[in-house]
C-alpha atoms as a PDB file:
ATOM      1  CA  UNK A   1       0.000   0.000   0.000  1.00  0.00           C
ATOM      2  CA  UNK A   2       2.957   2.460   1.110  1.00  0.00           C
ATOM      3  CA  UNK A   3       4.213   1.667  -2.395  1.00  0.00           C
ATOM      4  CA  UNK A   4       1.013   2.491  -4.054  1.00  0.00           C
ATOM      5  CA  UNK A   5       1.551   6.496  -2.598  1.00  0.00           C
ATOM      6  CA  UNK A   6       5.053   7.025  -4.040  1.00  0.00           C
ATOM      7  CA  UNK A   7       4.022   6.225  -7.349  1.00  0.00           C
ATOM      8  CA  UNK A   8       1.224   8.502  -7.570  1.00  0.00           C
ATOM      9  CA  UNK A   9       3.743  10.787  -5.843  1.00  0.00           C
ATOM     10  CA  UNK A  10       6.502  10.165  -8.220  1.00  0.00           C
ATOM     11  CA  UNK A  11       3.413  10.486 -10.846  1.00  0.00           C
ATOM     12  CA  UNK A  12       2.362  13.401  -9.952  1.00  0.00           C
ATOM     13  CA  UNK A  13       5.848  15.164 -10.209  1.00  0.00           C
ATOM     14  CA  UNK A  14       6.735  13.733 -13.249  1.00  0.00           C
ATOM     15  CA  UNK A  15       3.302  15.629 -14.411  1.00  0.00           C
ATOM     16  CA  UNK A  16       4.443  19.044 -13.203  1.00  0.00           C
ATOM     17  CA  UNK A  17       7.874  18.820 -14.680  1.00  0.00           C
ATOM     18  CA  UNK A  18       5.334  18.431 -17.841  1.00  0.00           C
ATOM     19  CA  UNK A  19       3.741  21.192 -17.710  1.00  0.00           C
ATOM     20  CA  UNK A  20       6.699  23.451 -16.494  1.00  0.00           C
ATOM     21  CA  UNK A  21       8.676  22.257 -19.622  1.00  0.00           C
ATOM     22  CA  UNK A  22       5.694  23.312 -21.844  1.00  0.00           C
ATOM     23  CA  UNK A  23       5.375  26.983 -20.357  1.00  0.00           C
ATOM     24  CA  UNK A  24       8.796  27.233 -20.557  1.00  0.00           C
ATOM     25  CA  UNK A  25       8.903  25.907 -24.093  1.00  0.00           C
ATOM     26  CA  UNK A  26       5.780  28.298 -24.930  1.00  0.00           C
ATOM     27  CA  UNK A  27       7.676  31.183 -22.879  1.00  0.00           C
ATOM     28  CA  UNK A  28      10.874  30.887 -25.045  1.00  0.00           C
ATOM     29  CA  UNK A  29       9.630  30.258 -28.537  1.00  0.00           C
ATOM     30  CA  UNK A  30       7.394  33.582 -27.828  1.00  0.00           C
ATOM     31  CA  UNK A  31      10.745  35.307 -26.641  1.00  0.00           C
ATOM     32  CA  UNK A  32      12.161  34.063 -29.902  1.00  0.00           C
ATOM     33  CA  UNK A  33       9.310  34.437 -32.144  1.00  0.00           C
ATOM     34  CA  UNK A  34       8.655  36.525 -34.843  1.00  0.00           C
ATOM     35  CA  UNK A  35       6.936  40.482 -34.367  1.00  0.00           C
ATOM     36  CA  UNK A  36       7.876  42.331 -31.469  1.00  0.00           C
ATOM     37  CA  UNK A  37       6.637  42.133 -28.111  1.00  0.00           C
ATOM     38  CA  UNK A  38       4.163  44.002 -26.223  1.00  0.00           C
ATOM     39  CA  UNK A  39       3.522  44.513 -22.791  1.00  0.00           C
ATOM     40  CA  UNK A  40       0.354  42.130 -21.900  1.00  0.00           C
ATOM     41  CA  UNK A  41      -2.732  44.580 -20.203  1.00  0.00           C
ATOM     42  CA  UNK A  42      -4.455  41.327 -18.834  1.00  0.00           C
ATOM     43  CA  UNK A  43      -7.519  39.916 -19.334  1.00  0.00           C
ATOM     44  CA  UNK A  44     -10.364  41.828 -17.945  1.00  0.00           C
ATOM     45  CA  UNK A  45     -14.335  41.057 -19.376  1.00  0.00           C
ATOM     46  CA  UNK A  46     -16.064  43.993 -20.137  1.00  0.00           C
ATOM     47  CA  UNK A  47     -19.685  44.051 -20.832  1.00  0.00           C
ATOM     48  CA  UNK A  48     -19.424  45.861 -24.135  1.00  0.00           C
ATOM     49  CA  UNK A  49     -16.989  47.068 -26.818  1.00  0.00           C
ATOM     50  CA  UNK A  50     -17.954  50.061 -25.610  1.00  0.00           C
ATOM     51  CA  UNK A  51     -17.646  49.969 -21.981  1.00  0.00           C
ATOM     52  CA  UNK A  52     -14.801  51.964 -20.431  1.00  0.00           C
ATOM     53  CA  UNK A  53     -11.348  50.409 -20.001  1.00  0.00           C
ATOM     54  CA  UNK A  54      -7.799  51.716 -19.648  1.00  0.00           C
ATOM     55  CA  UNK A  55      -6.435  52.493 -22.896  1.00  0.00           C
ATOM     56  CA  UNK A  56      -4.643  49.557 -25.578  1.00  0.00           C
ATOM     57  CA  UNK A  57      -0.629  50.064 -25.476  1.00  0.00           C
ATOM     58  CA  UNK A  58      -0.363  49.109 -28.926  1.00  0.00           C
ATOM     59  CA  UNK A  59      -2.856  50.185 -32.012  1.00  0.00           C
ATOM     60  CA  UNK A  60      -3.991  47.328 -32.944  1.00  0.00           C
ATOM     61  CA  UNK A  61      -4.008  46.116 -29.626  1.00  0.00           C
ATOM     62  CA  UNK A  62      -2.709  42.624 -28.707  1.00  0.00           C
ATOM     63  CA  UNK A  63      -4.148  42.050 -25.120  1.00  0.00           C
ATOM     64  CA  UNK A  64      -6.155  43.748 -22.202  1.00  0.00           C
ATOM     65  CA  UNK A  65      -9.939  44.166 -21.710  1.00  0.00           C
ATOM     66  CA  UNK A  66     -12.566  42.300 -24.037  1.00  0.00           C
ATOM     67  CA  UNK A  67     -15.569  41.265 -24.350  1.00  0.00           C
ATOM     68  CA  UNK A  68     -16.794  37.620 -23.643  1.00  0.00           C
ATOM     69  CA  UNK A  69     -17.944  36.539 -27.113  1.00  0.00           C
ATOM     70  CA  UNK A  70     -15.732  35.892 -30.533  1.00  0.00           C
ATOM     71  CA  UNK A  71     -15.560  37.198 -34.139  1.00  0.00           C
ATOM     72  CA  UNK A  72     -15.841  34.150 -36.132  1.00  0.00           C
ATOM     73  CA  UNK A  73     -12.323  33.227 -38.198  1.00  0.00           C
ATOM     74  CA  UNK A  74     -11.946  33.721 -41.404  1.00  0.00           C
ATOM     75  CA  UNK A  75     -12.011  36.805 -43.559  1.00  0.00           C
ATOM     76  CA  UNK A  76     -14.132  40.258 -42.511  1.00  0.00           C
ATOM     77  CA  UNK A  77     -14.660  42.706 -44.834  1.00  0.00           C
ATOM     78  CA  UNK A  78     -15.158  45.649 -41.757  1.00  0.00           C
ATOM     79  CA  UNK A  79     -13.245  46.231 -39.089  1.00  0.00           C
ATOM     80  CA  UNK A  80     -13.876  44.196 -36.009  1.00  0.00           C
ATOM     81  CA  UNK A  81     -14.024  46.405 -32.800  1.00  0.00           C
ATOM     82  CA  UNK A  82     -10.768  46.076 -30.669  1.00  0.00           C
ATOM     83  CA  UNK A  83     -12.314  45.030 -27.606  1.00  0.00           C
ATOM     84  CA  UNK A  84     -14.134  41.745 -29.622  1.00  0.00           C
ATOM     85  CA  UNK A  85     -10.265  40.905 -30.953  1.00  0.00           C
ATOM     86  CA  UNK A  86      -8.917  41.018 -28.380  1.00  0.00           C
ATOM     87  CA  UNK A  87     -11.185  37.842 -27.185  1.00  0.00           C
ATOM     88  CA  UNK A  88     -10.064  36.136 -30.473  1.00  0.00           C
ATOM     89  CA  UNK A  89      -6.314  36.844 -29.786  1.00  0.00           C
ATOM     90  CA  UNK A  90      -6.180  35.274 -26.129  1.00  0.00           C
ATOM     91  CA  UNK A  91      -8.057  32.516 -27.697  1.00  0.00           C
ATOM     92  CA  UNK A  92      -4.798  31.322 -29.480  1.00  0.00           C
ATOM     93  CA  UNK A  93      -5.983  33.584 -32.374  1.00  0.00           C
ATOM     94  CA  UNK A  94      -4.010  35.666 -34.894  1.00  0.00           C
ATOM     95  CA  UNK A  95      -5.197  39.261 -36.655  1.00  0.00           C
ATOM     96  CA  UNK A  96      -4.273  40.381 -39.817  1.00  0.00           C
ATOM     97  CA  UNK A  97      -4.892  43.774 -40.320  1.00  0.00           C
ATOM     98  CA  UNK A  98      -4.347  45.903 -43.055  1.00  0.00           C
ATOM     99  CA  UNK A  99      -4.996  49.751 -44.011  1.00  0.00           C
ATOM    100  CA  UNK A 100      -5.548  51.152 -47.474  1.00  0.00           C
ATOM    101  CA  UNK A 101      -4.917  54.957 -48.057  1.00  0.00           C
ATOM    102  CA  UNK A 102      -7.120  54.144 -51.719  1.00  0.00           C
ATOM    103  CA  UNK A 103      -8.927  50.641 -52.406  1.00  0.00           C
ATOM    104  CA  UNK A 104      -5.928  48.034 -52.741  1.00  0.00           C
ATOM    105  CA  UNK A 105      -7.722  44.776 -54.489  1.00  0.00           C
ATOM    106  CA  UNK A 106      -4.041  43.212 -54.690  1.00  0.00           C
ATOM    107  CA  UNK A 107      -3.295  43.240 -51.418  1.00  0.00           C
ATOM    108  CA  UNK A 108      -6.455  42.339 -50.109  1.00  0.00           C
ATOM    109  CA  UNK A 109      -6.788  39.774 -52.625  1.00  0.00           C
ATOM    110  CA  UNK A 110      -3.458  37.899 -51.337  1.00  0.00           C
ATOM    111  CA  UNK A 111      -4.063  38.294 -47.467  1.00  0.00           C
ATOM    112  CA  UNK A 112      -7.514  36.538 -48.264  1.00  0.00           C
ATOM    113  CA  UNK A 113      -5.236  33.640 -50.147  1.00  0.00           C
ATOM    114  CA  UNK A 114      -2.861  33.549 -46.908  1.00  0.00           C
ATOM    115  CA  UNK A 115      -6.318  33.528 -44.231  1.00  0.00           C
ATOM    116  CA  UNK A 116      -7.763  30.796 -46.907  1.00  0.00           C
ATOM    117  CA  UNK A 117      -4.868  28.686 -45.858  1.00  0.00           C
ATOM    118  CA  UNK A 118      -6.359  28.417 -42.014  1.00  0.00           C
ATOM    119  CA  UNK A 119      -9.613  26.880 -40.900  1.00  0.00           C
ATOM    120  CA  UNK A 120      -9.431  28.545 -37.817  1.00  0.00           C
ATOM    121  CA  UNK A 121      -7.686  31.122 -35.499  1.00  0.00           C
ATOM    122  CA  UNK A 122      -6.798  33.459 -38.128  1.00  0.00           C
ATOM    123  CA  UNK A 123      -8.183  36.528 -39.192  1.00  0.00           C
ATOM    124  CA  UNK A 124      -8.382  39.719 -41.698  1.00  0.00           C
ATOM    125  CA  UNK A 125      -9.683  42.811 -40.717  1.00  0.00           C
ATOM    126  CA  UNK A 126      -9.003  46.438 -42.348  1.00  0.00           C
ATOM    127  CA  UNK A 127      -7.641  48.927 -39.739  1.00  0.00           C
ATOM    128  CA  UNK A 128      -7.871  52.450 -40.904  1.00  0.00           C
ATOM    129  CA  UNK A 129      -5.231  53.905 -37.583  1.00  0.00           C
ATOM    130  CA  UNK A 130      -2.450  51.295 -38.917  1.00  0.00           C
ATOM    131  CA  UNK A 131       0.920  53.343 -39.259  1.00  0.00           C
ATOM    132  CA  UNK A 132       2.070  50.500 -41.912  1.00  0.00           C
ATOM    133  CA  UNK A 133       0.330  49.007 -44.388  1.00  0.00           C
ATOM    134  CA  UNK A 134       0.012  45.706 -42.361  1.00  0.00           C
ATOM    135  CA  UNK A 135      -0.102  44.674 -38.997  1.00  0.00           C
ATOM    136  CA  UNK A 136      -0.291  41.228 -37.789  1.00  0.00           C
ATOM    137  CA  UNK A 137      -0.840  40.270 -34.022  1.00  0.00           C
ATOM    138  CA  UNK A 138      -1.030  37.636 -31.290  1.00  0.00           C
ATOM    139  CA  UNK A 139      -1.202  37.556 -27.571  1.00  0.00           C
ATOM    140  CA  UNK A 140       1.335  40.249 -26.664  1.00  0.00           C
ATOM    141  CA  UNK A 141       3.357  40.229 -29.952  1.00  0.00           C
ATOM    142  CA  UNK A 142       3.188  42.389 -33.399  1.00  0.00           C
ATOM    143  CA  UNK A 143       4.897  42.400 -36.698  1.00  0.00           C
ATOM    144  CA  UNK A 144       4.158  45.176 -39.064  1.00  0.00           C
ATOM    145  CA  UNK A 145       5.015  45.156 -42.686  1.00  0.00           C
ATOM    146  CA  UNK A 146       4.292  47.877 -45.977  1.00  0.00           C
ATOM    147  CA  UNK A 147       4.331  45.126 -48.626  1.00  0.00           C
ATOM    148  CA  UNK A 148       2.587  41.486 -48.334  1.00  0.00           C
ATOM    149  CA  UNK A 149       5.576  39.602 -47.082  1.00  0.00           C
ATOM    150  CA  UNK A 150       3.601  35.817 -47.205  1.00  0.00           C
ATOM    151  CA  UNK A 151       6.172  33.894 -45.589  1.00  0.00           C
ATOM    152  CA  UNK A 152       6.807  36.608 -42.728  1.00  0.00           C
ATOM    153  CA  UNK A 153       3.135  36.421 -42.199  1.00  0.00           C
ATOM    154  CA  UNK A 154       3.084  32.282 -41.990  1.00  0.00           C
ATOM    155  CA  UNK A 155       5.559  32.545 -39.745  1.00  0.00           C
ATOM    156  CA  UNK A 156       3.972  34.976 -37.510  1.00  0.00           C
ATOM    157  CA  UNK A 157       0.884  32.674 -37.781  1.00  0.00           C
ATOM    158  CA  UNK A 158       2.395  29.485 -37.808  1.00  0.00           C
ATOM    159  CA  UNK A 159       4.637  30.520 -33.959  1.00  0.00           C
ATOM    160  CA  UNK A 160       1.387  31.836 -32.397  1.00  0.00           C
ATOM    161  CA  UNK A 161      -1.936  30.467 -33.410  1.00  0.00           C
ATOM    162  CA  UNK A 162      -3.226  28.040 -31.112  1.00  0.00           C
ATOM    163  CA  UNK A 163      -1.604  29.220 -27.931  1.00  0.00           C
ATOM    164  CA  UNK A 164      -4.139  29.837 -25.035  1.00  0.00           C
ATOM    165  CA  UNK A 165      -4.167  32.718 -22.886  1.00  0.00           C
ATOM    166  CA  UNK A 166      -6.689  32.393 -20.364  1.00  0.00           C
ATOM    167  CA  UNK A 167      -5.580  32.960 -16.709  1.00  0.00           C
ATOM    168  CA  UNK A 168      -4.406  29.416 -15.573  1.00  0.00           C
ATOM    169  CA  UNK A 169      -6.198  28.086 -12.679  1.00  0.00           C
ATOM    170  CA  UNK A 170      -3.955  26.950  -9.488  1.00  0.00           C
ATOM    171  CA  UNK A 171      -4.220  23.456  -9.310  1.00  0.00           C
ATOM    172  CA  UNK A 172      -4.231  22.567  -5.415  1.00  0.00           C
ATOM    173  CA  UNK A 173      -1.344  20.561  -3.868  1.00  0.00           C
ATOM    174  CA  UNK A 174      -2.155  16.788  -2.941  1.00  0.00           C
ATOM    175  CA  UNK A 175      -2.857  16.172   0.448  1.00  0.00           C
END
């Protein structure tokens, strides 16, 4: 029996060395990723996009206070308010946005092709305060581009979508 309780001990541990090898993989291929990094704002629900919050540190933003619902993936032909992508991006998701001075069918026409290449976790959005042409953004990162670069933007996609950043829960200690 006294065996039985070391090996769900030695279980147990082996379990947390897991999962503290995974954030710290996660933690250093973000350090190492593509974009830039930005200072994460949290996670705060609001009610509303247009309930008051603190201001984004980055335009678009890449974390802080959203709403509780989605955009669905996939290709919009507005502009999504900040406060619903911001849901999407701590959801493992990743933006493209992109800002036309006069209508730009070309590059629209080949972010749709790269967004067509993803099922889900990946969207395009117009953003008319971009300083660049393009922006793309995850969870705390940004790369920003004035030409289609296709392979910078797979990259950027293909190092962040999927990663989940809702507050972990503590899990308690065994008795």
């Amino acid at each position: 029996m006294r065996w039985t309780w070391w090996i769900a001990v030695l279980a147990g541990l082996v379990t947390l060395v897991s999962i503290g090898d995974d954030r710290r993989l996660s933690l250093v291929q973000a350090e190492a990723g593509p974009g830039r990094e930005i200072p994460t704002q949290g996670n705060d629900h609001l009610q509303s996009p247009g309930s008051p919050h603190a201001p984004y540190n980055s335009i678009p933003p890449t974390s802080g206070p959203h709403v509780p619902w989605l955009a669905r993936w996939g290709v919009h032909p507005i502009q999504i308010p900040w406060e619903v992508q911001v849901h999407n991006l701590e959801d493992g998701g990743v933006i493209i946005h992109y800002r036309c001075a006069q209508p730009c069918p070309e590059t629209v026409s080949a972010l749709e092709a790269i967004v067509a290449r993803y099922s889900t976790q990946v969207i395009l959005t117009p953003e008319p305060l971009l300083s660049s042409l393009i922006a793309v953004t995850a969870w705390g990162r940004i790369d920003t581009m004035d030409v289609v670069d296709e392979s910078a933007i797979r990259r950027f996609i293909d190092a962040y979508r999927g990663l989940d950043h809702h507050p972990k829960t503590e899990v308690p200690a065994m008795p």
